[in-house]
C-alpha atoms as a PDB file:
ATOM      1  CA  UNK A   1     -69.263   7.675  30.368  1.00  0.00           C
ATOM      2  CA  UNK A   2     -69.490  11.221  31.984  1.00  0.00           C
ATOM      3  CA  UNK A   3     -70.995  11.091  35.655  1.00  0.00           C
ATOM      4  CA  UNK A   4     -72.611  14.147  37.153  1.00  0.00           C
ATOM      5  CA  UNK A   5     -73.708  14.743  40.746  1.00  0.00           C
ATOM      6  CA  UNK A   6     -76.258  16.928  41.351  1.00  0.00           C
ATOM      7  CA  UNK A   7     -77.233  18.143  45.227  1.00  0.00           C
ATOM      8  CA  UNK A   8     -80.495  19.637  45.320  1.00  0.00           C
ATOM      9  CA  UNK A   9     -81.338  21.971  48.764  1.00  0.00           C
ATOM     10  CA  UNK A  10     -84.251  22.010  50.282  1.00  0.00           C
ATOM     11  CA  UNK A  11     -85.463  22.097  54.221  1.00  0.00           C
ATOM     12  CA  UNK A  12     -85.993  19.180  55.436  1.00  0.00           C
ATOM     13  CA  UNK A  13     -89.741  19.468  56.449  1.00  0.00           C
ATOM     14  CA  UNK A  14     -90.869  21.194  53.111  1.00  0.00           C
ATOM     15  CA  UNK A  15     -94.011  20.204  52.598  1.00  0.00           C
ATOM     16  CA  UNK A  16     -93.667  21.120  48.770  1.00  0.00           C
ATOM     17  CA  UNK A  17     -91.288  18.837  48.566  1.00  0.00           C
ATOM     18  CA  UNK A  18     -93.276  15.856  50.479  1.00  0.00           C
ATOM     19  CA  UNK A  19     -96.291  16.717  48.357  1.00  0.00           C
ATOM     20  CA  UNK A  20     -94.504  16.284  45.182  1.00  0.00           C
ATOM     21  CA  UNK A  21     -92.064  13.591  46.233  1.00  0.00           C
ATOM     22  CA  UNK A  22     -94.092  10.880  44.054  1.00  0.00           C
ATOM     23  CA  UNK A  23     -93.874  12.448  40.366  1.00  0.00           C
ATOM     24  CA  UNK A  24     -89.854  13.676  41.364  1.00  0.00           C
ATOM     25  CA  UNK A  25     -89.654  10.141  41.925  1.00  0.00           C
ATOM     26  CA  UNK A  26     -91.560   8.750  38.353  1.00  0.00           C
ATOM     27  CA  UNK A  27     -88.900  11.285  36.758  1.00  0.00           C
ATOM     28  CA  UNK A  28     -85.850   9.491  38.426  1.00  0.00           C
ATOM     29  CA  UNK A  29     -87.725   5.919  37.718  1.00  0.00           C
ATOM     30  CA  UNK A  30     -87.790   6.646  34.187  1.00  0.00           C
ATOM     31  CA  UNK A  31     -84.011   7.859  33.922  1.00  0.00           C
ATOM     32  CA  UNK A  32     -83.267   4.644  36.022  1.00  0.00           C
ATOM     33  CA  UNK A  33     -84.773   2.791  33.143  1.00  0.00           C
ATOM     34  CA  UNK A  34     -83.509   4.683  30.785  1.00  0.00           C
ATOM     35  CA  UNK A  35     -79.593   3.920  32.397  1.00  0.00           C
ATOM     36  CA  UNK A  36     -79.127   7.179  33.571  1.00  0.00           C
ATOM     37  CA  UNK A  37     -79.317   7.256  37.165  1.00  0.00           C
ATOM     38  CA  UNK A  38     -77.122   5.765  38.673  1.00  0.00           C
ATOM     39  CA  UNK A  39     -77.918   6.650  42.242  1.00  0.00           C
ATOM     40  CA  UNK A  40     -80.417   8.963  44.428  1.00  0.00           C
ATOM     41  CA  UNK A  41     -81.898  10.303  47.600  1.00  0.00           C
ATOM     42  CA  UNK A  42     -82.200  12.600  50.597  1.00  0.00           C
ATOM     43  CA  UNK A  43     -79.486  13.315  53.347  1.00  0.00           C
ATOM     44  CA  UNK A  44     -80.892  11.931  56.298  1.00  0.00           C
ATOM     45  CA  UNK A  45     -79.746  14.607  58.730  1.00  0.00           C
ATOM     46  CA  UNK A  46     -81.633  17.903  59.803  1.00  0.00           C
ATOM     47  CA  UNK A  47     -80.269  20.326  56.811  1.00  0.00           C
ATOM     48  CA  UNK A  48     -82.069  18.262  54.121  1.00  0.00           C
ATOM     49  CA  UNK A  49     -81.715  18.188  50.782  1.00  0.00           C
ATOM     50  CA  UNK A  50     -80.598  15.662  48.399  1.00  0.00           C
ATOM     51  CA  UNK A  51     -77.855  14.029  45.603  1.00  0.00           C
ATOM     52  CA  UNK A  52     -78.509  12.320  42.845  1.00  0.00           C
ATOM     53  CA  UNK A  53     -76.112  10.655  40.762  1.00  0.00           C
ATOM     54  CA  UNK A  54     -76.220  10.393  37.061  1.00  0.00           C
ATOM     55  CA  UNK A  55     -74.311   9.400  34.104  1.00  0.00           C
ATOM     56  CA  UNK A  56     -74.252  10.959  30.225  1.00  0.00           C
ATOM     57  CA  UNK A  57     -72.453   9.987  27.279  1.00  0.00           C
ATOM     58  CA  UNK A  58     -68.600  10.779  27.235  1.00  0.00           C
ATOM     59  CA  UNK A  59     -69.131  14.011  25.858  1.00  0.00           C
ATOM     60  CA  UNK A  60     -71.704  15.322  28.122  1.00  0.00           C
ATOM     61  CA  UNK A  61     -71.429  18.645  29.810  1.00  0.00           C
ATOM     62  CA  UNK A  62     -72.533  20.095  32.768  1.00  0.00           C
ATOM     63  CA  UNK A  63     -75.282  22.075  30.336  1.00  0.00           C
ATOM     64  CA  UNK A  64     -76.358  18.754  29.329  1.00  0.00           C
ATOM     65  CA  UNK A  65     -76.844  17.545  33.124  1.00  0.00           C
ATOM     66  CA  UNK A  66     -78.526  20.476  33.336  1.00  0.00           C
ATOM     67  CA  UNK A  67     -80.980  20.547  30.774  1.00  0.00           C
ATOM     68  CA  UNK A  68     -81.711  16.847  31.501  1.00  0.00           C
ATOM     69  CA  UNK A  69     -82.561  17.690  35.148  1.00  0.00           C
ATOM     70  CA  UNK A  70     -84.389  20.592  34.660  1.00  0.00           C
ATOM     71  CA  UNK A  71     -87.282  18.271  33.839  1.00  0.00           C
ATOM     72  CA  UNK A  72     -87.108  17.287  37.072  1.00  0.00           C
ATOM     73  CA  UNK A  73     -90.202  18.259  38.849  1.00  0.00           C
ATOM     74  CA  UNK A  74     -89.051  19.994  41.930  1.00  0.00           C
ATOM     75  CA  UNK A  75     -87.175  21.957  39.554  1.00  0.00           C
ATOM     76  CA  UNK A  76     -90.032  22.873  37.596  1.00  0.00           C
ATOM     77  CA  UNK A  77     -92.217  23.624  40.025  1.00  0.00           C
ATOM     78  CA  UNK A  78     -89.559  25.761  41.379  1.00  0.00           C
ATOM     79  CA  UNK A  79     -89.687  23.955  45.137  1.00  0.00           C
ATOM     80  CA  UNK A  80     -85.715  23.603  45.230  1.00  0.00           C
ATOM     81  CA  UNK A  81     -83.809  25.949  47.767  1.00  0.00           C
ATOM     82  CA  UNK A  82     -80.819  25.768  45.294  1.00  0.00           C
ATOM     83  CA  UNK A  83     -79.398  23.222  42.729  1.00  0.00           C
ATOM     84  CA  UNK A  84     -75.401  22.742  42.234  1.00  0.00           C
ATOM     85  CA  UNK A  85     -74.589  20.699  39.243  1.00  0.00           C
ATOM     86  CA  UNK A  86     -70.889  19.328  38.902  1.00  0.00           C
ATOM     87  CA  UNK A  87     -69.051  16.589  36.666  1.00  0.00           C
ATOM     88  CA  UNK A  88     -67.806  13.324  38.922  1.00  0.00           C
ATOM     89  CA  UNK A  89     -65.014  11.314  38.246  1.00  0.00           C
ATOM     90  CA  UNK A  90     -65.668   7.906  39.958  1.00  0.00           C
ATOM     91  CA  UNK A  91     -62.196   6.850  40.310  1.00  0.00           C
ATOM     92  CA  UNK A  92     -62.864   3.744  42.593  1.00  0.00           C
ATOM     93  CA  UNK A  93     -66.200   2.525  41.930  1.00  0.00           C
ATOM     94  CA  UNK A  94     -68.810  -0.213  41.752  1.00  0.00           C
ATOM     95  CA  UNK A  95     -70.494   0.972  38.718  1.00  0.00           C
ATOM     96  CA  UNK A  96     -70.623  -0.763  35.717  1.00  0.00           C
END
C-alpha cells in the first residue's frame, strides 16, 4: 500500500468551511468505506486547518492522491487556503 497525507489550510473560524463541513465529511465517509482513509480531522489549535490520511494501491502517485481528493468538496468549492499533498511512509504503525 502507498499512504498519502494530505494537510488542507484553512482559518480556523471560516465559516465556508463550517457551512460545508457535513458533505466534506459524506466524501471522507465514503472513502472510509471504501478502505481508503485511513485517518482525518482538524488541528485543534488557533492556525486551523486539517490532515487527512489516506492510502492507494502500491503504485499510486501523488497525481493519483490528487485527483482522488480533488473530489473533495472544500476543494471543489474552492474554500481551501492551500492544499499540500505528499507520499507517507508509515514506518512504525498501527495500520493494518
Amino acid at each position: 500500500m502507498s499512504f498519502f497525507a494530505i494537510f488542507y489550510d484553512y482559518p480556523a473560524d471560516s465559516h465556508l468551511i463550517a457551512e460545508n463541513r457535513p458533505v466534506h465529511r459524506e466524501f471522507l465517509a465514503k472513502l472510509k468505506e471504501e478502505g481508503i482513509l485511513v485517518g482525518s480531522g482538524p488541528f485543534l489549535d488557533e492556525n486551523g486547518g486539517a490532515l487527512i490520511i489516506i492510502r492507494l494501491n502500491e503504485n499510486a502517485t501523488v497525481a493519483d492522491a490528487e485527483q482522488l481528493m480533488n473530489a473533495d468538496p472544500f476543494h471543489r468549492l474552492g474554500i481551501l487556503a492551500g492544499r499540500v499533498i505528499r507520499k507517507w511512509n508509515p514506518v512504525l504503525n498501527i495500520f493494518s
